[in-house]
PDB file of N, CA and C in Angstrom:
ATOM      1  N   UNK A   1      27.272  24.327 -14.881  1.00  0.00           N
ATOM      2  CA  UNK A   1      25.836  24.177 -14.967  1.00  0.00           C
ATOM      3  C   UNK A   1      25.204  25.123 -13.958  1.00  0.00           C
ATOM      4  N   UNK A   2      24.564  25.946 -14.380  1.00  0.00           N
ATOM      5  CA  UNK A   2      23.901  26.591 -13.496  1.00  0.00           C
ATOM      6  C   UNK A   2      22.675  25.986 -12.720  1.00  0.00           C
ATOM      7  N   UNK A   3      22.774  26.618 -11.050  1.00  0.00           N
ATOM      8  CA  UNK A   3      21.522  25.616 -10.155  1.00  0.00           C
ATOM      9  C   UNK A   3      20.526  26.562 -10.532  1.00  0.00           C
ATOM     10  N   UNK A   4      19.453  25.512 -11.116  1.00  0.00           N
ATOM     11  CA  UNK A   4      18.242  26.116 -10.844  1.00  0.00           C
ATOM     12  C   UNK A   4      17.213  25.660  -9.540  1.00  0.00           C
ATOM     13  N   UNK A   5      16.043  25.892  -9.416  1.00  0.00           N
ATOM     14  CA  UNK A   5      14.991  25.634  -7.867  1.00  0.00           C
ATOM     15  C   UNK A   5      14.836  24.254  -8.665  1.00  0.00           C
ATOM     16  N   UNK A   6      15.015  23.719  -9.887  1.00  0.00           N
ATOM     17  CA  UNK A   6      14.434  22.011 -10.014  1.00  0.00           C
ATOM     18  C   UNK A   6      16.116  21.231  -9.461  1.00  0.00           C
ATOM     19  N   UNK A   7      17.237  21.917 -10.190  1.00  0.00           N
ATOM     20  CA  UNK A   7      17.989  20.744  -9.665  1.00  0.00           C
ATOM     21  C   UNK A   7      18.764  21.067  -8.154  1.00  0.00           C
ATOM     22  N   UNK A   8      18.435  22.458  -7.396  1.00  0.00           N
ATOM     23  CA  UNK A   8      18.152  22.150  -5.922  1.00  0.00           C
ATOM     24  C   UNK A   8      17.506  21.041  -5.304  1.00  0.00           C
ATOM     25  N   UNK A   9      15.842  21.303  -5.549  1.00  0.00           N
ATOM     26  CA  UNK A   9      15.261  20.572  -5.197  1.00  0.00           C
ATOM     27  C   UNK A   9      15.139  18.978  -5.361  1.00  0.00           C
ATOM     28  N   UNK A  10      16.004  18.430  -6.460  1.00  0.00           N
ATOM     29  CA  UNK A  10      15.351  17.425  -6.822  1.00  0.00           C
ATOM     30  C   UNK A  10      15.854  15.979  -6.086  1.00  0.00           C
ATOM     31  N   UNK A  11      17.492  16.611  -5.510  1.00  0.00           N
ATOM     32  CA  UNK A  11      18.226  15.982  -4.350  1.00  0.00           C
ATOM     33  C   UNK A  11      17.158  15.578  -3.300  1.00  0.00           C
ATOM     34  N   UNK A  12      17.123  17.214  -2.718  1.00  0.00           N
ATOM     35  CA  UNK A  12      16.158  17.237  -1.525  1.00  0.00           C
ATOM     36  C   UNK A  12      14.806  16.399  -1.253  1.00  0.00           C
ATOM     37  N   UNK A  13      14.140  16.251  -2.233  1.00  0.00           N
ATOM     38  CA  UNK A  13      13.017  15.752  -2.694  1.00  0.00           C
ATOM     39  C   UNK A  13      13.121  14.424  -2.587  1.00  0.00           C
ATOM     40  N   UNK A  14      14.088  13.585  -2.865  1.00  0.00           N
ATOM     41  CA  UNK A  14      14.703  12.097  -2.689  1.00  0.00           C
ATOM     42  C   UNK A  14      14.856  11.791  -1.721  1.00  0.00           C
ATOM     43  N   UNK A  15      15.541  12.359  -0.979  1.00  0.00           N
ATOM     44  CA  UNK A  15      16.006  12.727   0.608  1.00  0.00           C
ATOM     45  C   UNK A  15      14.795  12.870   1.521  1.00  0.00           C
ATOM     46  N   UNK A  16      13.712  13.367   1.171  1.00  0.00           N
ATOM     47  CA  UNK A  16      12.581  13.255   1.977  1.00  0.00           C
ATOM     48  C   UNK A  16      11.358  12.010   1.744  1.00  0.00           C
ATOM     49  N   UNK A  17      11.717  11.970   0.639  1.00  0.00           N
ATOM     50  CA  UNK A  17      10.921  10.366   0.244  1.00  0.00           C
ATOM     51  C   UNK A  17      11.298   9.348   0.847  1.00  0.00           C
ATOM     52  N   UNK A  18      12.636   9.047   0.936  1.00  0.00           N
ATOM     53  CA  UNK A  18      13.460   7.767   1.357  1.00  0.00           C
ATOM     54  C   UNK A  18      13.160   7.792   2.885  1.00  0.00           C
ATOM     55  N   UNK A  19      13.797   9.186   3.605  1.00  0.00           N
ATOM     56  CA  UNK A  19      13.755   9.558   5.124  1.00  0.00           C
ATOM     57  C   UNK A  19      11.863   9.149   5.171  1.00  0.00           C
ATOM     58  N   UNK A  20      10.803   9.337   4.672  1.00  0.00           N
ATOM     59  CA  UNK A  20       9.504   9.429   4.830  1.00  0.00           C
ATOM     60  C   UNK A  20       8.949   7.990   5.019  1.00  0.00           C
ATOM     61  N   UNK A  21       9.722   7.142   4.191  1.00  0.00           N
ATOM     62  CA  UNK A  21       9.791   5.397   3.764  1.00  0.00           C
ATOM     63  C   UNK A  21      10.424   5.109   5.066  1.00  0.00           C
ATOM     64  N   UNK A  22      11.552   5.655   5.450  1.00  0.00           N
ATOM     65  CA  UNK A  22      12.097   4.692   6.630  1.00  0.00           C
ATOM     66  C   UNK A  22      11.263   5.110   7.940  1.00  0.00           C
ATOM     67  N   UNK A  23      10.760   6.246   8.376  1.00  0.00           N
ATOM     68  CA  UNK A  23       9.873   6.780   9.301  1.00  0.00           C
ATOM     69  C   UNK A  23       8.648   5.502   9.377  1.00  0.00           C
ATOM     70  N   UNK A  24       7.828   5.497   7.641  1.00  0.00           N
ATOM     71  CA  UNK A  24       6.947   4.596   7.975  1.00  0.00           C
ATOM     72  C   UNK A  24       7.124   3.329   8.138  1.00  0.00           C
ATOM     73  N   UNK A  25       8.149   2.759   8.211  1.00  0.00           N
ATOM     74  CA  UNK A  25       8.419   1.657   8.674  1.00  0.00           C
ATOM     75  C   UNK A  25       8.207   1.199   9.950  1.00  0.00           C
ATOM     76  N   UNK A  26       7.940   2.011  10.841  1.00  0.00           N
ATOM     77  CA  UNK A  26       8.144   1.893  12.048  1.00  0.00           C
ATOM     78  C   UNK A  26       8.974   1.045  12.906  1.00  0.00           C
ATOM     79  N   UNK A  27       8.445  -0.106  13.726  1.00  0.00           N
ATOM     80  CA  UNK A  27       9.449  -0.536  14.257  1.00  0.00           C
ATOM     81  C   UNK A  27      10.273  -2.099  13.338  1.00  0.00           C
ATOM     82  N   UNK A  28       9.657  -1.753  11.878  1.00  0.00           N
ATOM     83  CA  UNK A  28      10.075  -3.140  10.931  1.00  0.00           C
ATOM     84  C   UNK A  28      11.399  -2.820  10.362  1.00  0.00           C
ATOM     85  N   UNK A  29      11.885  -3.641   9.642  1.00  0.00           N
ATOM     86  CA  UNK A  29      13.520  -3.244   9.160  1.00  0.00           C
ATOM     87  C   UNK A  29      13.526  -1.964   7.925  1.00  0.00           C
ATOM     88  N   UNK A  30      13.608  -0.927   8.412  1.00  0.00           N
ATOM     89  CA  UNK A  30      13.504   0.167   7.280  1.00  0.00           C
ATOM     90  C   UNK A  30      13.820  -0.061   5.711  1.00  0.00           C
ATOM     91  N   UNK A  31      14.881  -1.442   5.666  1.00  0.00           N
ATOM     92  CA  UNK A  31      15.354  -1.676   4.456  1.00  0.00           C
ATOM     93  C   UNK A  31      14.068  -2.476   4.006  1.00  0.00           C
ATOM     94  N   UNK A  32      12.922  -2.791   4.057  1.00  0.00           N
ATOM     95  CA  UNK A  32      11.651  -3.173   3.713  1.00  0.00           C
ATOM     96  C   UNK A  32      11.234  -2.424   2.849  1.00  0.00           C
ATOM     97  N   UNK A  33      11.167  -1.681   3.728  1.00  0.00           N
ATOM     98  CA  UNK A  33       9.879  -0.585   3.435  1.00  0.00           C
ATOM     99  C   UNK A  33      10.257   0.139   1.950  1.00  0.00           C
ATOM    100  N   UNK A  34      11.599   0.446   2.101  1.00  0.00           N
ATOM    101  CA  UNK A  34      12.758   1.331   0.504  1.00  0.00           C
ATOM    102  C   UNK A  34      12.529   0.071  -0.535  1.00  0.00           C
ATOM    103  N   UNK A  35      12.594  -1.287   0.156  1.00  0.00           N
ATOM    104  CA  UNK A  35      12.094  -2.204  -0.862  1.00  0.00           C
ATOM    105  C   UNK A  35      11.106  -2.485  -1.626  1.00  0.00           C
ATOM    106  N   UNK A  36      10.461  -2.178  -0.931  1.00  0.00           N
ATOM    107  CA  UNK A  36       8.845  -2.474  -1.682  1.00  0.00           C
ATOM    108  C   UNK A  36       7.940  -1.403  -2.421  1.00  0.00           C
ATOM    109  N   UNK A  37       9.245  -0.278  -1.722  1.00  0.00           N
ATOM    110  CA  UNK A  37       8.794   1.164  -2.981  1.00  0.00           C
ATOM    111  C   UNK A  37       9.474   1.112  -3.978  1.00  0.00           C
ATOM    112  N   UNK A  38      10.449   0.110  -4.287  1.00  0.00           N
ATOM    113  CA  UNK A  38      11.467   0.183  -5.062  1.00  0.00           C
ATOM    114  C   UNK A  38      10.297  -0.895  -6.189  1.00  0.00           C
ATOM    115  N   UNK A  39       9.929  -1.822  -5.741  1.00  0.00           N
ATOM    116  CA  UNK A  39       9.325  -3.102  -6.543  1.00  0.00           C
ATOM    117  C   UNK A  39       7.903  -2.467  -7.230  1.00  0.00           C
ATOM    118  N   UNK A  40       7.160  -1.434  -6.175  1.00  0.00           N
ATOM    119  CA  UNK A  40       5.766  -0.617  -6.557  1.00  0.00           C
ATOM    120  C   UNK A  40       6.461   0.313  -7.801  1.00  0.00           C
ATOM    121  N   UNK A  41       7.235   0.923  -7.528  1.00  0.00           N
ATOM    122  CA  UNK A  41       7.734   1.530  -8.885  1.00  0.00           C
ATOM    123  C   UNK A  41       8.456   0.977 -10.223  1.00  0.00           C
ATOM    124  N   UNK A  42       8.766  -0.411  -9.984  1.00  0.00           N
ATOM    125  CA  UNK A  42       8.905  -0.923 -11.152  1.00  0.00           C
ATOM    126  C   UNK A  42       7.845  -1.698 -11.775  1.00  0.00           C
ATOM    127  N   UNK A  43       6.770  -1.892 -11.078  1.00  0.00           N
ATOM    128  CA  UNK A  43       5.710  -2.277 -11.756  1.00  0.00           C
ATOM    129  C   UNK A  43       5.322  -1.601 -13.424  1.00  0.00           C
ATOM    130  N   UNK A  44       4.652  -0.310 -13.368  1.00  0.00           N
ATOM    131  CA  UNK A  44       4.619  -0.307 -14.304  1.00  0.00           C
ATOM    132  C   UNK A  44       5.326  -0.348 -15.458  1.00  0.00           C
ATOM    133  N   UNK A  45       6.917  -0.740 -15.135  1.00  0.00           N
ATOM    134  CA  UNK A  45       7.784  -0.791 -16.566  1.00  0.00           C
ATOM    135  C   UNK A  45       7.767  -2.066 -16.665  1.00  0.00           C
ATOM    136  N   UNK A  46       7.384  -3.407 -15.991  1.00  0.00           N
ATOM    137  CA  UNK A  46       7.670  -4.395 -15.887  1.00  0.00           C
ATOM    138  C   UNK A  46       5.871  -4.839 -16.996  1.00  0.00           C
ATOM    139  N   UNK A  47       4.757  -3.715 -16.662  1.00  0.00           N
ATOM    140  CA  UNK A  47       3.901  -4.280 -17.697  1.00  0.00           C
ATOM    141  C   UNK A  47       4.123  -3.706 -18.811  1.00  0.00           C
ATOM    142  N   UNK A  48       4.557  -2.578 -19.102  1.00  0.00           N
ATOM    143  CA  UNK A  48       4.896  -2.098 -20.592  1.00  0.00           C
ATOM    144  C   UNK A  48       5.901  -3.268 -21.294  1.00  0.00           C
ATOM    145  N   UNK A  49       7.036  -3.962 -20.602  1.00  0.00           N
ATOM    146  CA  UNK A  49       7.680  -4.876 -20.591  1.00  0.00           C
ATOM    147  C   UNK A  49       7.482  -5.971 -21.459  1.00  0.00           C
ATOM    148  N   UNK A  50       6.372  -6.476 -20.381  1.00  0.00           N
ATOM    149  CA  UNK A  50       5.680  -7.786 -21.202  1.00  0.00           C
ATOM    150  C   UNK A  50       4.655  -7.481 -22.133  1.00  0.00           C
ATOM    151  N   UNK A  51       4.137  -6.401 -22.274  1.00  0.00           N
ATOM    152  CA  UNK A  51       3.683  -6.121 -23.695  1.00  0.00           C
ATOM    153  C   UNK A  51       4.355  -5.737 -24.870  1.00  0.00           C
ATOM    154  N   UNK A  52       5.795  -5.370 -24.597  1.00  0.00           N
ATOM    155  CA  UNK A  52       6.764  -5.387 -25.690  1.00  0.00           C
ATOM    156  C   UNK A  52       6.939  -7.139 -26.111  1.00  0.00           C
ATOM    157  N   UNK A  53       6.956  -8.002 -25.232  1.00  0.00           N
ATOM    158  CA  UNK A  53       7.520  -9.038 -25.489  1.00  0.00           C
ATOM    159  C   UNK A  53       6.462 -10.250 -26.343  1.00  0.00           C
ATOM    160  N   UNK A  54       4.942  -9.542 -26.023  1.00  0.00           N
ATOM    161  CA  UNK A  54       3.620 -10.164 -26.820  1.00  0.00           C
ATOM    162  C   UNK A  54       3.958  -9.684 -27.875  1.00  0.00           C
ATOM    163  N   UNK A  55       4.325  -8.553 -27.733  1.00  0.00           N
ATOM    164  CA  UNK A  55       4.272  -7.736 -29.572  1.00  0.00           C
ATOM    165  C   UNK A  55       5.026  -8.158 -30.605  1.00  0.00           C
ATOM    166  N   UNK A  56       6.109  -8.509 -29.614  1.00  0.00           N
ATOM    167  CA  UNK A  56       7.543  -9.349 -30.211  1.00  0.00           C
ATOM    168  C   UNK A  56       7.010 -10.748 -30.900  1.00  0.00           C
ATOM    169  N   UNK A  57       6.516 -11.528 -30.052  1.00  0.00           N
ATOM    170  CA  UNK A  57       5.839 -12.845 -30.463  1.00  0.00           C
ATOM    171  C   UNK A  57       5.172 -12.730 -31.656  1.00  0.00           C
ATOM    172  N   UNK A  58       4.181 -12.157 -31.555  1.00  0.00           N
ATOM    173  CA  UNK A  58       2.815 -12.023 -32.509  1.00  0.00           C
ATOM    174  C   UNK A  58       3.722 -11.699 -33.907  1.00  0.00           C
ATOM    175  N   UNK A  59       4.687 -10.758 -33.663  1.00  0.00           N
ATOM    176  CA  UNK A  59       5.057  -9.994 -35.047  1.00  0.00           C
ATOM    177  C   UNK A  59       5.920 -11.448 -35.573  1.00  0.00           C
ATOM    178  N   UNK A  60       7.155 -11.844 -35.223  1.00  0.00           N
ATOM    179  CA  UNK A  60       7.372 -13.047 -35.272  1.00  0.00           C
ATOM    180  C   UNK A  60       6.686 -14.516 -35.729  1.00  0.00           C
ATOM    181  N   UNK A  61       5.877 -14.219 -35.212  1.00  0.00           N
ATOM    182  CA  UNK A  61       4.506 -15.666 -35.311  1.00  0.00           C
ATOM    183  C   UNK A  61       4.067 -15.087 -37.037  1.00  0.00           C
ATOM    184  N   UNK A  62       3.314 -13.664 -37.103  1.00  0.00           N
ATOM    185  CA  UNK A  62       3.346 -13.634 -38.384  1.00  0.00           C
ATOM    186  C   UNK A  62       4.099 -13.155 -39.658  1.00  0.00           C
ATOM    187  N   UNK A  63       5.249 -12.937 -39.206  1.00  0.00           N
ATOM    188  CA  UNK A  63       6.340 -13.021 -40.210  1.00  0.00           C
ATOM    189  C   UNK A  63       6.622 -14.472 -40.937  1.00  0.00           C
ATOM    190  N   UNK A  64       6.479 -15.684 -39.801  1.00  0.00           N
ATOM    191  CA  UNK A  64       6.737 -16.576 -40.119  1.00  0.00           C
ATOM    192  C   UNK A  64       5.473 -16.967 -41.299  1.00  0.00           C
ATOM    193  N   UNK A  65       3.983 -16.503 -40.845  1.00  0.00           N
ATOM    194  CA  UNK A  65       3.260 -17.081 -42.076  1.00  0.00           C
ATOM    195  C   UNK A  65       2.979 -16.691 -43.241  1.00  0.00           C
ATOM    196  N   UNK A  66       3.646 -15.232 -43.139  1.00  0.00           N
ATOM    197  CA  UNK A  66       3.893 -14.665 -44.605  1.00  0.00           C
ATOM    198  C   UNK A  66       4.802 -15.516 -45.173  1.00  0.00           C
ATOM    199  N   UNK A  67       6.240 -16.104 -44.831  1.00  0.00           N
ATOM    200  CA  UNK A  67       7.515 -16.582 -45.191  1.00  0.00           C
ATOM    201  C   UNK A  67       6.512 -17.695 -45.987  1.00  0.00           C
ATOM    202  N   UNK A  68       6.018 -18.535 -45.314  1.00  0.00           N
ATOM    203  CA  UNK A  68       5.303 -19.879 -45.727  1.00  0.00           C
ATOM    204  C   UNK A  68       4.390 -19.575 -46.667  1.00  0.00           C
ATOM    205  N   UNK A  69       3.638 -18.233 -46.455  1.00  0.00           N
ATOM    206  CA  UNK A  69       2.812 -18.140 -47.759  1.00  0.00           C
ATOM    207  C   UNK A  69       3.639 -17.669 -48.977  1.00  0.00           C
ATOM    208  N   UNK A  70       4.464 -17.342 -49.427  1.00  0.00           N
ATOM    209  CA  UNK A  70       5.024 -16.620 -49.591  1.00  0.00           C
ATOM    210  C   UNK A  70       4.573 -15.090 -50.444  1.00  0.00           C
ATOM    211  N   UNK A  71       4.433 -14.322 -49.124  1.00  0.00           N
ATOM    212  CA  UNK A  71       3.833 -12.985 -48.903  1.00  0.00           C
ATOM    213  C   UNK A  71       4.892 -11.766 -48.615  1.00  0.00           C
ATOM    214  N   UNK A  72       5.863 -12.512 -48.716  1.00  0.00           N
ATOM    215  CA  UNK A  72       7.038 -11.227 -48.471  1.00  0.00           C
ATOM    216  C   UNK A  72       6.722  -9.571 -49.107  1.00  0.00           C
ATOM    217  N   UNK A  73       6.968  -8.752 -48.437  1.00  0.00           N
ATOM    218  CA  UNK A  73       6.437  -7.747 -48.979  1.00  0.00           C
ATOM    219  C   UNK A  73       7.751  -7.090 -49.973  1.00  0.00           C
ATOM    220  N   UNK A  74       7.445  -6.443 -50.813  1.00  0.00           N
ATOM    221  CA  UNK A  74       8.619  -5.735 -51.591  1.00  0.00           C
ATOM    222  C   UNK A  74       9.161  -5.037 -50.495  1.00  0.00           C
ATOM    223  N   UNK A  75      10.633  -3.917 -50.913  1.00  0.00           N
ATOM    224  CA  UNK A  75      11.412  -3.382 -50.206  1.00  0.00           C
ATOM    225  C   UNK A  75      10.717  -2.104 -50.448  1.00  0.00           C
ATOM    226  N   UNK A  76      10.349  -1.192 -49.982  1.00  0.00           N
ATOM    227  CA  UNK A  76       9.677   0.337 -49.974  1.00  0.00           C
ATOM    228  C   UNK A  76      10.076   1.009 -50.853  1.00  0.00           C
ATOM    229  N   UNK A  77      11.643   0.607 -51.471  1.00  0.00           N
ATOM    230  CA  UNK A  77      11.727   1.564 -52.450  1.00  0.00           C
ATOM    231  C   UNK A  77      10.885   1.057 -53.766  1.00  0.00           C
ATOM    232  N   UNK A  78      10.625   0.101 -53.790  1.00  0.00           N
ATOM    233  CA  UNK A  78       9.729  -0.315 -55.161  1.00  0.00           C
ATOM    234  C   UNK A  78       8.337  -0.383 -55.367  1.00  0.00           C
ATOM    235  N   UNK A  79       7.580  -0.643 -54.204  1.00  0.00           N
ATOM    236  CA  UNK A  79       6.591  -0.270 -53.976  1.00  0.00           C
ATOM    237  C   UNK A  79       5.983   1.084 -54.410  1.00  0.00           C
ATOM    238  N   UNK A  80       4.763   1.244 -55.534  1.00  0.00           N
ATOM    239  CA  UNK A  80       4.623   2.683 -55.518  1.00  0.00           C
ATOM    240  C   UNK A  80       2.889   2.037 -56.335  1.00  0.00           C
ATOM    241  N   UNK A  81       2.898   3.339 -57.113  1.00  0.00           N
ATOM    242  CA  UNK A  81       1.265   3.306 -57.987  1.00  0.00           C
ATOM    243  C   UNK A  81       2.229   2.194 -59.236  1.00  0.00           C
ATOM    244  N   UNK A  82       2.851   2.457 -59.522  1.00  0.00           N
ATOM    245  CA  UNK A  82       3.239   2.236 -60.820  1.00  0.00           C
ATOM    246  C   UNK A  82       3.482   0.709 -60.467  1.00  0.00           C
ATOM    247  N   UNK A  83       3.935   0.080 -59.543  1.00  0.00           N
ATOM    248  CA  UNK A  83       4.139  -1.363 -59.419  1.00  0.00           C
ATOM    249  C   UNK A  83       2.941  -2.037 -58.983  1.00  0.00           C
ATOM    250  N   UNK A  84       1.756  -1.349 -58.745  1.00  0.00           N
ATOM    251  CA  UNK A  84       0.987  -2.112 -58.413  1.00  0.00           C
ATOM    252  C   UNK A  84       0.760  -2.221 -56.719  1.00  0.00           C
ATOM    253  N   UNK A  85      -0.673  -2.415 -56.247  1.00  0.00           N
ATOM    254  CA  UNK A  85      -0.690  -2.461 -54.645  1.00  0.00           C
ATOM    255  C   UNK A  85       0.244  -3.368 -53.897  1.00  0.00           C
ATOM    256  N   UNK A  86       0.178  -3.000 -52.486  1.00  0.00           N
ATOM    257  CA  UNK A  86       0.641  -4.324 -51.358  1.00  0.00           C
ATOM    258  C   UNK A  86       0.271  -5.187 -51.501  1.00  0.00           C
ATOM    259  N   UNK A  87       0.849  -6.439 -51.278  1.00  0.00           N
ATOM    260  CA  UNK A  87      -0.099  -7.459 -50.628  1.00  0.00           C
ATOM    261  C   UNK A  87      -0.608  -7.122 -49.623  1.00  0.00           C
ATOM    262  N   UNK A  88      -1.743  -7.844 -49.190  1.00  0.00           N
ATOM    263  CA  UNK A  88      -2.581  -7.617 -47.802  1.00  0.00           C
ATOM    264  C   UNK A  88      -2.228  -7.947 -46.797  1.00  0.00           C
ATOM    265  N   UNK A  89      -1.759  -7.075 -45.985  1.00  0.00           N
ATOM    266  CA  UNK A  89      -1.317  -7.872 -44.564  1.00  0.00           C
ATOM    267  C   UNK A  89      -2.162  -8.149 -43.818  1.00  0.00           C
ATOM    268  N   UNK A  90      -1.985  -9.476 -43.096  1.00  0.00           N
ATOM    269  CA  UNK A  90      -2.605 -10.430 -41.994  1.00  0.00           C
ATOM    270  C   UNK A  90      -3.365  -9.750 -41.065  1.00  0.00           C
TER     271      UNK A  90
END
């Protein structure tokens, strides 16, 4: 693999973040400080997260009231002009 200036740098770059985290720690337990940058950066995957898991619900919730209506949709391959529209989804 040839080094380029990104995967030089990108070591280095880690290395000064972490060293920058334990500096500002000052006189508190440095392993804090790497902690709570660790928890600030999983934030935002932790809300994309739980909006996968609403989406999950909802789709679920109305799968189930198509089943009960019974609204099942055809399989895509049959669906066309010639068979006639969708049903309406919810």
């Amino acid at each position: 693999m040839p080094l380029t200036i990104r995967s030089a740098l990108t070591p280095l770059f880690g290395r000064c973040v972490i060293g920058t985290l334990i500096l500002a720690a000052g006189g508190n337990n440095p392993m804090d400080a790497l902690r709570n940058a660790m928890i600030i950066g999983a934030l935002p995957f932790t809300m994309v997260m739980g909006l996968m898991c609403i989406a999950l619900i909802k789709a679920l919730y109305r799968d189930g009231l198509r089943e009960k209506r019974g609204l099942l949709e055809q399989p895509a391959e049959l669906v066309g002009p010639a068979l006639g529209p969708r049903p309406l989804a919810l």
